[in-house]
C-alpha atoms as a PDB file:
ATOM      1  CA  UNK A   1      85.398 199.849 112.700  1.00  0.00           C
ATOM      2  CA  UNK A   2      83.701 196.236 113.956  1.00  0.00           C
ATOM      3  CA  UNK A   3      86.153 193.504 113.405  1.00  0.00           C
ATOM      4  CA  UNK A   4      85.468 190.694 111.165  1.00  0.00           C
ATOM      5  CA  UNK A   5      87.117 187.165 111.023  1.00  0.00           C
ATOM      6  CA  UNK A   6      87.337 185.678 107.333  1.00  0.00           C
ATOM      7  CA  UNK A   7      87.161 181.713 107.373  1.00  0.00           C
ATOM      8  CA  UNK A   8      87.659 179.702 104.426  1.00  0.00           C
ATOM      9  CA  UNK A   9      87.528 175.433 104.869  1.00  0.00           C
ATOM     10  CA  UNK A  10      89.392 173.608 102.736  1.00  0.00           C
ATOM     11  CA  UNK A  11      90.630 170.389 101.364  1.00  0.00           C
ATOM     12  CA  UNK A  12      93.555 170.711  98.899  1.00  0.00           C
ATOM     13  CA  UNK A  13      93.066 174.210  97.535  1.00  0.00           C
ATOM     14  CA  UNK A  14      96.207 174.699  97.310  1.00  0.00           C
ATOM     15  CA  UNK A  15      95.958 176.599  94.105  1.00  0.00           C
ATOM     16  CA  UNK A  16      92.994 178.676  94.874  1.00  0.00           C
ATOM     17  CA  UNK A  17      94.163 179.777  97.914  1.00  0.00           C
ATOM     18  CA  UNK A  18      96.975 181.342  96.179  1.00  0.00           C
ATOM     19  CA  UNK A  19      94.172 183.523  94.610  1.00  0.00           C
ATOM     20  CA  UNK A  20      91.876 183.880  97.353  1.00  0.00           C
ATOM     21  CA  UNK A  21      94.000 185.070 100.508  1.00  0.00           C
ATOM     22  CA  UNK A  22      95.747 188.315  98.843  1.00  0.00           C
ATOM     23  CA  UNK A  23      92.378 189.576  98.581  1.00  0.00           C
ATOM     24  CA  UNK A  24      91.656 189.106 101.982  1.00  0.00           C
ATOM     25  CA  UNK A  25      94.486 191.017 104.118  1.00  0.00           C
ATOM     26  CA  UNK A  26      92.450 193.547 105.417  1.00  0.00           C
ATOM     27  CA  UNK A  27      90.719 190.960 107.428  1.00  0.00           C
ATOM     28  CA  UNK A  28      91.427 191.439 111.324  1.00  0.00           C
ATOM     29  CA  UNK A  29      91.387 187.336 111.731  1.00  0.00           C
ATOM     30  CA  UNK A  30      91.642 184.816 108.885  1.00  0.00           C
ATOM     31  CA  UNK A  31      90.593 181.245 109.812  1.00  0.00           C
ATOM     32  CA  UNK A  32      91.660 178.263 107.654  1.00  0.00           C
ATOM     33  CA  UNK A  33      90.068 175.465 108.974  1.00  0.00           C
ATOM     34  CA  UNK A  34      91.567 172.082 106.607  1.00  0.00           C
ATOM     35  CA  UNK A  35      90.557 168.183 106.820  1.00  0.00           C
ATOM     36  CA  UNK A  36      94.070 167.466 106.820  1.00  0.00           C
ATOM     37  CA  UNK A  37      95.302 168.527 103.346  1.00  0.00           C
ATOM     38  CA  UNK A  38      97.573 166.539 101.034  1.00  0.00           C
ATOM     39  CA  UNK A  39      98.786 169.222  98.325  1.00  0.00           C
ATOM     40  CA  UNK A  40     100.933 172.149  99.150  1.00  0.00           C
ATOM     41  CA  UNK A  41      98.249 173.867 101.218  1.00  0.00           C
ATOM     42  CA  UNK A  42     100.736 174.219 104.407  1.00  0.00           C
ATOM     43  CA  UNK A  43     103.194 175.643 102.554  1.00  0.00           C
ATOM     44  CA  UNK A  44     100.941 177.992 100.801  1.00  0.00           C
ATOM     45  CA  UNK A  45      99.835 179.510 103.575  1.00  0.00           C
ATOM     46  CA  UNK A  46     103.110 180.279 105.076  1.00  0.00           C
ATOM     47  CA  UNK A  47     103.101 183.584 103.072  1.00  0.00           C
ATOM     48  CA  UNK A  48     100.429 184.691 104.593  1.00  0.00           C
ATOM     49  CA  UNK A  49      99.112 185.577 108.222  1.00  0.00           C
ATOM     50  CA  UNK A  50      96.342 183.391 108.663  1.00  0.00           C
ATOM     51  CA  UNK A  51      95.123 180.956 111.958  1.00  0.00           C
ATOM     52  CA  UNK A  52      95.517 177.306 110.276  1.00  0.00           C
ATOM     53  CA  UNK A  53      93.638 174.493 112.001  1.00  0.00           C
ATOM     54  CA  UNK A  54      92.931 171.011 110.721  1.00  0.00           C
ATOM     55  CA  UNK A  55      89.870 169.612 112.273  1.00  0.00           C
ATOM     56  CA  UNK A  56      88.601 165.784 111.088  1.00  0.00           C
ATOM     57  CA  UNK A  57      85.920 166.844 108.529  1.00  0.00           C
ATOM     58  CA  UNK A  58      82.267 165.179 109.739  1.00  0.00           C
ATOM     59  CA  UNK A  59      80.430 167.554 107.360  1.00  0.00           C
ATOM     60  CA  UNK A  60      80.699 171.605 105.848  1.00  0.00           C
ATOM     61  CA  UNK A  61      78.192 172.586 108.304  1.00  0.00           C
ATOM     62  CA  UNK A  62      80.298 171.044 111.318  1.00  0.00           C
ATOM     63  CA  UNK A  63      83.351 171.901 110.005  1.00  0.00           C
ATOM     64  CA  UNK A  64      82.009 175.544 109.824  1.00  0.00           C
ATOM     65  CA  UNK A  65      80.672 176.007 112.939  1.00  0.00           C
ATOM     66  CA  UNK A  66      83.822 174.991 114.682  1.00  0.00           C
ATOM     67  CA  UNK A  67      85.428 177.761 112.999  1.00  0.00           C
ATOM     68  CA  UNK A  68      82.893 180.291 113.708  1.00  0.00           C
ATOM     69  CA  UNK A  69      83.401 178.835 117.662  1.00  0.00           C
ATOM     70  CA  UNK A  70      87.185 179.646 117.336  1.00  0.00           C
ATOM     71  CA  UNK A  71      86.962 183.282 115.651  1.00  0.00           C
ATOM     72  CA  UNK A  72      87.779 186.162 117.663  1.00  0.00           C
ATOM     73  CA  UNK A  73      85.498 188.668 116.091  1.00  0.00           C
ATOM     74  CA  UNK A  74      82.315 190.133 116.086  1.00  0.00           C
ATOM     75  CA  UNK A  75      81.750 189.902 112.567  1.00  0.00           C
ATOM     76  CA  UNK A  76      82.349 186.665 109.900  1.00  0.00           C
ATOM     77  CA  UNK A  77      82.758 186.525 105.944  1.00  0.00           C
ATOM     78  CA  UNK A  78      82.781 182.753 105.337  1.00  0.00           C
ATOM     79  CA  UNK A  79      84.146 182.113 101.968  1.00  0.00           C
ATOM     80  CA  UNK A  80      85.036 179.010 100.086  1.00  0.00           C
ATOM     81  CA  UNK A  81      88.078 178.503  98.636  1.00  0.00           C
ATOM     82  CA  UNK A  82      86.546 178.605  94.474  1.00  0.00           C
ATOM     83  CA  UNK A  83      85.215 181.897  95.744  1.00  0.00           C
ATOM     84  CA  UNK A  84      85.908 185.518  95.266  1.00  0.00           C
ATOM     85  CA  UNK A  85      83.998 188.553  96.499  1.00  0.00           C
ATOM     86  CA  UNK A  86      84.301 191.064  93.884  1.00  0.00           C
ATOM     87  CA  UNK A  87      86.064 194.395  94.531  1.00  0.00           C
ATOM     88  CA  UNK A  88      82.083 196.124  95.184  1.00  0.00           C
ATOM     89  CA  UNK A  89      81.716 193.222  97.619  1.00  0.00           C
ATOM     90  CA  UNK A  90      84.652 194.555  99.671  1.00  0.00           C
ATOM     91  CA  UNK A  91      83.888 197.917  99.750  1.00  0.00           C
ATOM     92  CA  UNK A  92      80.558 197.262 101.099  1.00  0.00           C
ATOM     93  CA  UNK A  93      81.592 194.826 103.670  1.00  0.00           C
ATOM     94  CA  UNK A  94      84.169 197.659 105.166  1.00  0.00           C
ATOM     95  CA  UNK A  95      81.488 200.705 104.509  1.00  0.00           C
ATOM     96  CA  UNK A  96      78.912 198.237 107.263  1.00  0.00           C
ATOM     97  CA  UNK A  97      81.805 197.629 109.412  1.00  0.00           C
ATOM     98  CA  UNK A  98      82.459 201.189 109.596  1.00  0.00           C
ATOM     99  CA  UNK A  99      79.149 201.936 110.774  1.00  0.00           C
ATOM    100  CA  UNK A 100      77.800 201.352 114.785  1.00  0.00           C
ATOM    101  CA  UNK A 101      75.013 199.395 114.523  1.00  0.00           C
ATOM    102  CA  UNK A 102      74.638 197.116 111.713  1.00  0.00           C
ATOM    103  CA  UNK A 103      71.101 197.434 110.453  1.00  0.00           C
ATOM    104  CA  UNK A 104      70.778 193.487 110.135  1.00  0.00           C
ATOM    105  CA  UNK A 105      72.455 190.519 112.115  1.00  0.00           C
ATOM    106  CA  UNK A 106      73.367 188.661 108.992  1.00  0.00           C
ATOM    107  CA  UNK A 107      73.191 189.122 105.285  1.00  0.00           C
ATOM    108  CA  UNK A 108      72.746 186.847 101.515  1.00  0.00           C
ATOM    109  CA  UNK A 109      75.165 187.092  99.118  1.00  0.00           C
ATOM    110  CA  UNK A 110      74.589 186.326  95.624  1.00  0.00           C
ATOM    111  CA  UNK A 111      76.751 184.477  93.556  1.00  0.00           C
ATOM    112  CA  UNK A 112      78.237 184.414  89.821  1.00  0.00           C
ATOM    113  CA  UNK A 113      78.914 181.100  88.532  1.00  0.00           C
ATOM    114  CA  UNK A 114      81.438 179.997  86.041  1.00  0.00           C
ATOM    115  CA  UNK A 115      81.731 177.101  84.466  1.00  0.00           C
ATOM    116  CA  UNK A 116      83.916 175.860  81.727  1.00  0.00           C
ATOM    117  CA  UNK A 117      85.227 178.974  81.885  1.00  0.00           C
ATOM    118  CA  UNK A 118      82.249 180.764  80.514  1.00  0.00           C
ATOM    119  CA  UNK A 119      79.790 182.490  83.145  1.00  0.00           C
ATOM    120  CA  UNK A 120      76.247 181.159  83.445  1.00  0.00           C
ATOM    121  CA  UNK A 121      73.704 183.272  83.712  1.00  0.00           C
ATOM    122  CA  UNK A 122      70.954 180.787  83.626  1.00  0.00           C
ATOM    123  CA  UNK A 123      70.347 176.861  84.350  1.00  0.00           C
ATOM    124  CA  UNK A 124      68.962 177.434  87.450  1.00  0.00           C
ATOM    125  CA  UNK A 125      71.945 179.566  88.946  1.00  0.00           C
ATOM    126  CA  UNK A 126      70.454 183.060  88.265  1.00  0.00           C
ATOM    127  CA  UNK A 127      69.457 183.236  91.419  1.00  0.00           C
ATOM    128  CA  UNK A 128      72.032 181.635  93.903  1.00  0.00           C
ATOM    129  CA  UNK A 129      72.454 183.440  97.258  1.00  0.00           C
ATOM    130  CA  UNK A 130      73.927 182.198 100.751  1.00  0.00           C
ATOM    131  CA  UNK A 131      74.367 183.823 103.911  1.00  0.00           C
ATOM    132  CA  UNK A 132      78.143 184.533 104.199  1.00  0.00           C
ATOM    133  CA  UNK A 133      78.735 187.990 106.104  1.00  0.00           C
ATOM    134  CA  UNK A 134      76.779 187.478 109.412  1.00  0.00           C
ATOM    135  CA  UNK A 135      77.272 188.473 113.109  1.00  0.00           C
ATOM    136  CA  UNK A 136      79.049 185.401 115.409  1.00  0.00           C
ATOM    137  CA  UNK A 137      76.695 185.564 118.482  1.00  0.00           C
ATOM    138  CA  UNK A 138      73.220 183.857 117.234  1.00  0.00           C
ATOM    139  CA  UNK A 139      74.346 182.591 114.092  1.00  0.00           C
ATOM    140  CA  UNK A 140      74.884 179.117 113.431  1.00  0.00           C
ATOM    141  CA  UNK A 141      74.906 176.487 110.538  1.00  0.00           C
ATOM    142  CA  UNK A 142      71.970 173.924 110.586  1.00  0.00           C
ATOM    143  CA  UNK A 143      73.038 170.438 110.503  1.00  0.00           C
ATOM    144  CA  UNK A 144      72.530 169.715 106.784  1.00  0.00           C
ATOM    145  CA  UNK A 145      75.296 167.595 104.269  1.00  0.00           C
ATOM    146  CA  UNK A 146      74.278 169.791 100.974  1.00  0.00           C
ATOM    147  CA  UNK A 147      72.953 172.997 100.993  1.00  0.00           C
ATOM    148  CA  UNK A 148      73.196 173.893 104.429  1.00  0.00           C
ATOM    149  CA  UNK A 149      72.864 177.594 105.747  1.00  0.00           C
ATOM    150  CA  UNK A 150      73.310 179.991 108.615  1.00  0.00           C
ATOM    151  CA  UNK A 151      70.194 179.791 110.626  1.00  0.00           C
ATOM    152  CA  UNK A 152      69.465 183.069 113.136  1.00  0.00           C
ATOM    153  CA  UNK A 153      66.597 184.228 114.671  1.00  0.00           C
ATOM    154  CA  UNK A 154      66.953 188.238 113.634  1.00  0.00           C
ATOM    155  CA  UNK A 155      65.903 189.429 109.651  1.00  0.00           C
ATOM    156  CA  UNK A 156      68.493 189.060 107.280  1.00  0.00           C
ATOM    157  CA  UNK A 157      69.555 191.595 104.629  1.00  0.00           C
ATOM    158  CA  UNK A 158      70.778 191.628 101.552  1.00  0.00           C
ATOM    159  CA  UNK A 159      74.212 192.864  99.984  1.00  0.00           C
ATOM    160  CA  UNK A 160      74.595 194.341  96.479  1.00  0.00           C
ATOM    161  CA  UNK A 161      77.484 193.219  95.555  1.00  0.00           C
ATOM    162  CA  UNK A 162      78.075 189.589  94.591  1.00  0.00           C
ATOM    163  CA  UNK A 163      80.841 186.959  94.788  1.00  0.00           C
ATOM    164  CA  UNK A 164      82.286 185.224  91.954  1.00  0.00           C
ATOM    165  CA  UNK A 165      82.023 181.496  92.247  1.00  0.00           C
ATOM    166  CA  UNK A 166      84.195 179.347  89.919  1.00  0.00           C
ATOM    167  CA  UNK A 167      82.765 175.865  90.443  1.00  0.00           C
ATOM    168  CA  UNK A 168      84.443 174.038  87.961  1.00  0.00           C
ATOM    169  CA  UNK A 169      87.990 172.530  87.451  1.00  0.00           C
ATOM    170  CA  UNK A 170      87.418 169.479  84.700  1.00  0.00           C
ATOM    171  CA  UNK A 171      84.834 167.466  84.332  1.00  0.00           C
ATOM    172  CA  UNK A 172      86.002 164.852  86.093  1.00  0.00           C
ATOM    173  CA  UNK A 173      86.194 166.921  88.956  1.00  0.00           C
ATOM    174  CA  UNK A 174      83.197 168.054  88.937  1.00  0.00           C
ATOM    175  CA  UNK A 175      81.966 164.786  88.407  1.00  0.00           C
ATOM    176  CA  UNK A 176      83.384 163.753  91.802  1.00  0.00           C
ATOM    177  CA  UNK A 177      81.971 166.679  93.204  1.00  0.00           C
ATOM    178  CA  UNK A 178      78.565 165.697  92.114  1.00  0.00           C
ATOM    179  CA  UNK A 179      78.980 162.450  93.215  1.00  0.00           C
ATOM    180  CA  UNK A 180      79.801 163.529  97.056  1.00  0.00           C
ATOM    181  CA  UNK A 181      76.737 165.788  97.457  1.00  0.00           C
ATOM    182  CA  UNK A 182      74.534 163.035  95.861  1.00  0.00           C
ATOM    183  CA  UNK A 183      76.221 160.549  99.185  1.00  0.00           C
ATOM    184  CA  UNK A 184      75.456 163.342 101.475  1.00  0.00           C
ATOM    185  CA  UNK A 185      72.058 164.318 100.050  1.00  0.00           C
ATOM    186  CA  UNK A 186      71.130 160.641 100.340  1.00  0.00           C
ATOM    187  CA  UNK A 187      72.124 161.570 103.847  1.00  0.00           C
ATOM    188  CA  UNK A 188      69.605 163.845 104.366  1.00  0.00           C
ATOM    189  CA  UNK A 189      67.131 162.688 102.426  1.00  0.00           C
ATOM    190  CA  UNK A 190      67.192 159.274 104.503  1.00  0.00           C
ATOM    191  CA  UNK A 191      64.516 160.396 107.130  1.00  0.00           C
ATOM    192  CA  UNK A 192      62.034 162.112 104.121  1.00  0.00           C
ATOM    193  CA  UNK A 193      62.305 158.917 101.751  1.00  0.00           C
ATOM    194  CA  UNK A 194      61.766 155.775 103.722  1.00  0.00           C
ATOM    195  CA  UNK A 195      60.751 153.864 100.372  1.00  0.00           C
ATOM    196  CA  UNK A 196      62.833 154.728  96.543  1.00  0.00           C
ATOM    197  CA  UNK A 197      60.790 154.120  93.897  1.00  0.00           C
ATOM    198  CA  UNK A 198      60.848 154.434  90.067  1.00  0.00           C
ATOM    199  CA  UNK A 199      59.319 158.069  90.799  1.00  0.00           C
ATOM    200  CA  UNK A 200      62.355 158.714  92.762  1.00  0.00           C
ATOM    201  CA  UNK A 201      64.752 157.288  89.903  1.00  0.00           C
ATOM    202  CA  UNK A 202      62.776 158.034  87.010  1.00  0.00           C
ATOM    203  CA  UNK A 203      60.631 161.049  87.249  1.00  0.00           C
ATOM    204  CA  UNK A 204      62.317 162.997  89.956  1.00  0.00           C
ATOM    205  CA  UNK A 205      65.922 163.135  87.664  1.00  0.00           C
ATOM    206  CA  UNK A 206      63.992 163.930  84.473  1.00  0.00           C
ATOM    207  CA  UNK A 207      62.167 166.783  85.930  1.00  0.00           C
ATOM    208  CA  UNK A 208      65.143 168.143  87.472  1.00  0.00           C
ATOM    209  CA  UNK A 209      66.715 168.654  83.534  1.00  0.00           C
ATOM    210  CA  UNK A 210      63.557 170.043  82.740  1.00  0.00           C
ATOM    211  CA  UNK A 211      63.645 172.596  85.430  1.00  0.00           C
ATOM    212  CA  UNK A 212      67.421 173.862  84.807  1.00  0.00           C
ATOM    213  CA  UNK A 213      67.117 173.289  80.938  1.00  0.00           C
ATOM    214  CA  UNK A 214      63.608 174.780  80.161  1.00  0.00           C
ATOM    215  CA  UNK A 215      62.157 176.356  83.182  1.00  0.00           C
ATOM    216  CA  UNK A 216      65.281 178.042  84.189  1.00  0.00           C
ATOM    217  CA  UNK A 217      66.369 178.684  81.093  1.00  0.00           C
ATOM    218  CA  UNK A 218      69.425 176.972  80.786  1.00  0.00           C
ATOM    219  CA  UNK A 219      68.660 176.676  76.757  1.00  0.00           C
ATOM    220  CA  UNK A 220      69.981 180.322  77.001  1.00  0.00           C
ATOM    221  CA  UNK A 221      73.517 179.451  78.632  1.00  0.00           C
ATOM    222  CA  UNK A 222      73.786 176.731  75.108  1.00  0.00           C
ATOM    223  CA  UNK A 223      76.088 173.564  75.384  1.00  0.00           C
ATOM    224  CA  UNK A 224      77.349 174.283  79.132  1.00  0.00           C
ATOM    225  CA  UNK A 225      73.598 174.889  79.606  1.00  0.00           C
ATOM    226  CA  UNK A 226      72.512 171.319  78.296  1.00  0.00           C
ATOM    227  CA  UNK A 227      75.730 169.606  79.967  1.00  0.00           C
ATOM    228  CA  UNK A 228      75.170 171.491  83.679  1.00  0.00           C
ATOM    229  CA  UNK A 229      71.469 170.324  83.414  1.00  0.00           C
ATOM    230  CA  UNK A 230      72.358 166.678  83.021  1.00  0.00           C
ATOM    231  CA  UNK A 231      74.571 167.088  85.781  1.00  0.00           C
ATOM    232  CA  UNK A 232      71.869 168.473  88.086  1.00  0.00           C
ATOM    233  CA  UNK A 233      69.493 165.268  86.617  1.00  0.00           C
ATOM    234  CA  UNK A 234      72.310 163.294  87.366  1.00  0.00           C
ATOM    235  CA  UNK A 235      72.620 164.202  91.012  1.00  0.00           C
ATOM    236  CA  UNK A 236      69.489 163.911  92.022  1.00  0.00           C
ATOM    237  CA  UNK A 237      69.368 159.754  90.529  1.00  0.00           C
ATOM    238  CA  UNK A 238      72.340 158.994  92.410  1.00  0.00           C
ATOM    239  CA  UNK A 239      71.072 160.463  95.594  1.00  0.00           C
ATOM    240  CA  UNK A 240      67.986 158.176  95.287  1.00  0.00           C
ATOM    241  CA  UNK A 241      70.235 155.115  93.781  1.00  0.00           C
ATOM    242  CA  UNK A 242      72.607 155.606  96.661  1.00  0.00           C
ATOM    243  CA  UNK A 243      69.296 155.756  99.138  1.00  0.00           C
ATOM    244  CA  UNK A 244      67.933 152.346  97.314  1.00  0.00           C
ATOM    245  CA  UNK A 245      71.071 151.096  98.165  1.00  0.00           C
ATOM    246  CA  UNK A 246      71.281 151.430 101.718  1.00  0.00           C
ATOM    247  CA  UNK A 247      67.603 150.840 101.940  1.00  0.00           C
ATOM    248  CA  UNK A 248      68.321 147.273  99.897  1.00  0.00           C
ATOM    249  CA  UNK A 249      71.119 146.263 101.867  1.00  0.00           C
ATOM    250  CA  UNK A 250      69.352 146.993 105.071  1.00  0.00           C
ATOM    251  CA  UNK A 251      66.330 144.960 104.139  1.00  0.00           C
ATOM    252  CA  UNK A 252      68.818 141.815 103.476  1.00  0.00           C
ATOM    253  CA  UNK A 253      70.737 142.548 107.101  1.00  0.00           C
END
C-alpha cells in the first residue's frame, strides 16, 4: 500500500472539521495547515491525530504548496475543509494505493455542489473538477489567487467517484466569500487588464448571468439557480470595480 498524506487549509472551520477529519483516519499523515485560527479550531483538533501548522496565509496556492513541501508521503488528497469525498471516493483512492504503479501521476476530481441546502446540478457547476489526489514529487500549485490548480508535467486521470462540496453557510457568508475572490481575481487579472472599461463593468457581468442562467442551465436549478447566477455576475463587476480602483488611484499617485 503507497502512503498518502491528507492536507486540509483552513481558517476557522472549526465546525466542519468536526465533520471532515473522522472520515479521514485511514490517512497515514494528515496535514492541517491554518492562518492562525480564531474559533475553536485548536481545540478541535485535539481529538484527533493530525500534524497542525499555522503558516501566515499569502494565498491558497502558497499556503498549499507549503504543505505539500512538509508531507511525508508519496501520495496527497488535498481537501478543503466544506469538502467531503464520498464513501466511492474512498474506496477508490485505497483500491490505487493498493496497486504498484499508479497508472497516472495525478488525477481530477469532480465535485457536487450544495447550496442552500439543495444540490445544484446546473448554473454552471455541472461540470466542476480539480486535481486533488496527485503524486508529491512533480506536482505543484501555480501561483494563481482564484482558481488555481496543480500543474505537472505527466497526463492526468480521472476518478469516478466525486466529492461533495457544501459551499454555502448564509448568504452573508457567501457574500464575503465572493467578495475575497473578486480582490484576488482583480489580482490576477491586473497584468491581462491594463485599462477597465464599461465592457469590463457592463457587458462582461451581464454575460456572466447569461452563461450560468441560460447557457448552463441554471433556469433548471429554479430560485437558487437565478440567485447563484447573480452572484457569479456579481463577482466578476467587483473584480473589474476593484481593478478600476487601483488603476484610478494609481493614475492620481
Amino acid at each position: 500500500m503507497q502512503s498518502i498524506s491528507v492536507i486540509i487549509p483552513t481558517y476557522n472551520e472549526a465546525d466542519n472539521l468536526k465533520e471532515l477529519l473522522p472520515l479521514l483516519h485511514w490517512a497515514d499523515e494528515i496535514i492541517i495547515i491554518d492562518s492562525f485560527s480564531t474559533d475553536t479550531t485548536v481545540q478541535i483538533i485535539q481529538d484527533f491525530e493530525v500534524r497542525f501548522i499555522q503558516h501566515q496565509y499569502e494565498g491558497p496556492a502558497a499556503q498549499k504548496n507549503r504543505a505539500i513541501e512538509l508531507a511525508k508521503s508519496t501520495w496527497i488528497l488535498i481537501l478543503d475543509a466544506d469538502e467531503r469525498p464520498t464513501d466511492g471516493l474512498l474506496a477508490e483512492i485505497k483500491a490505487l494505493l493498493s496497486l504498484e504503479n499508479i497508472p497516472y501521476h495525478a488525477y481530477w476530481i469532480y465535485r457536487r455542489n450544495f447550496f442552500m441546502e439543495r444540490r445544484i446540478n446546473y448554473s454552471g457547476w455541472q461540470n466542476d473538477k480539480v486535481i486533488r489526489f496527485f503524486q508529491k514529487e512533480g506536482c505543484r500549485y501555480n501561483n494563481k489567487q482564484v482558481h488555481e490548480e496543480i500543474e505537472t508535467l505527466e497526463d492526468i486521470g480521472f476518478l469516478k467517484a466525486k466529492i461533495d462540496h457544501f459551499t454555502f453557510r448564509s448568504l452573508d457568508h457567501f457574500s464575503l466569500k465572493i467578495r475575497r475572490y473578486a480582490q484576488w481575481s482583480a489580482d490576477d487579472y491586473s497584468t491581462k487588464t491594463t485599462k477597465v472599461g464599461c465592457f469590463h463593468l457592463w457587458i462582461k457581468p451581464l454575460f456572466r448571468f447569461i452563461k450560468h442562467f441560460i447557457l448552463k442551465r441554471g433556469f433548471l436549478d429554479g430560485k437558487v439557480g437565478f440567485i447563484i447566477s447573480s452572484y457569479m455576475a456579481w463577482g466578476v463587476f467587483l473584480r473589474y470595480a476593484y481593478l478600476y480602483e487601483r488603476q484610478n488611484k494609481a493614475k492620481l499617485d
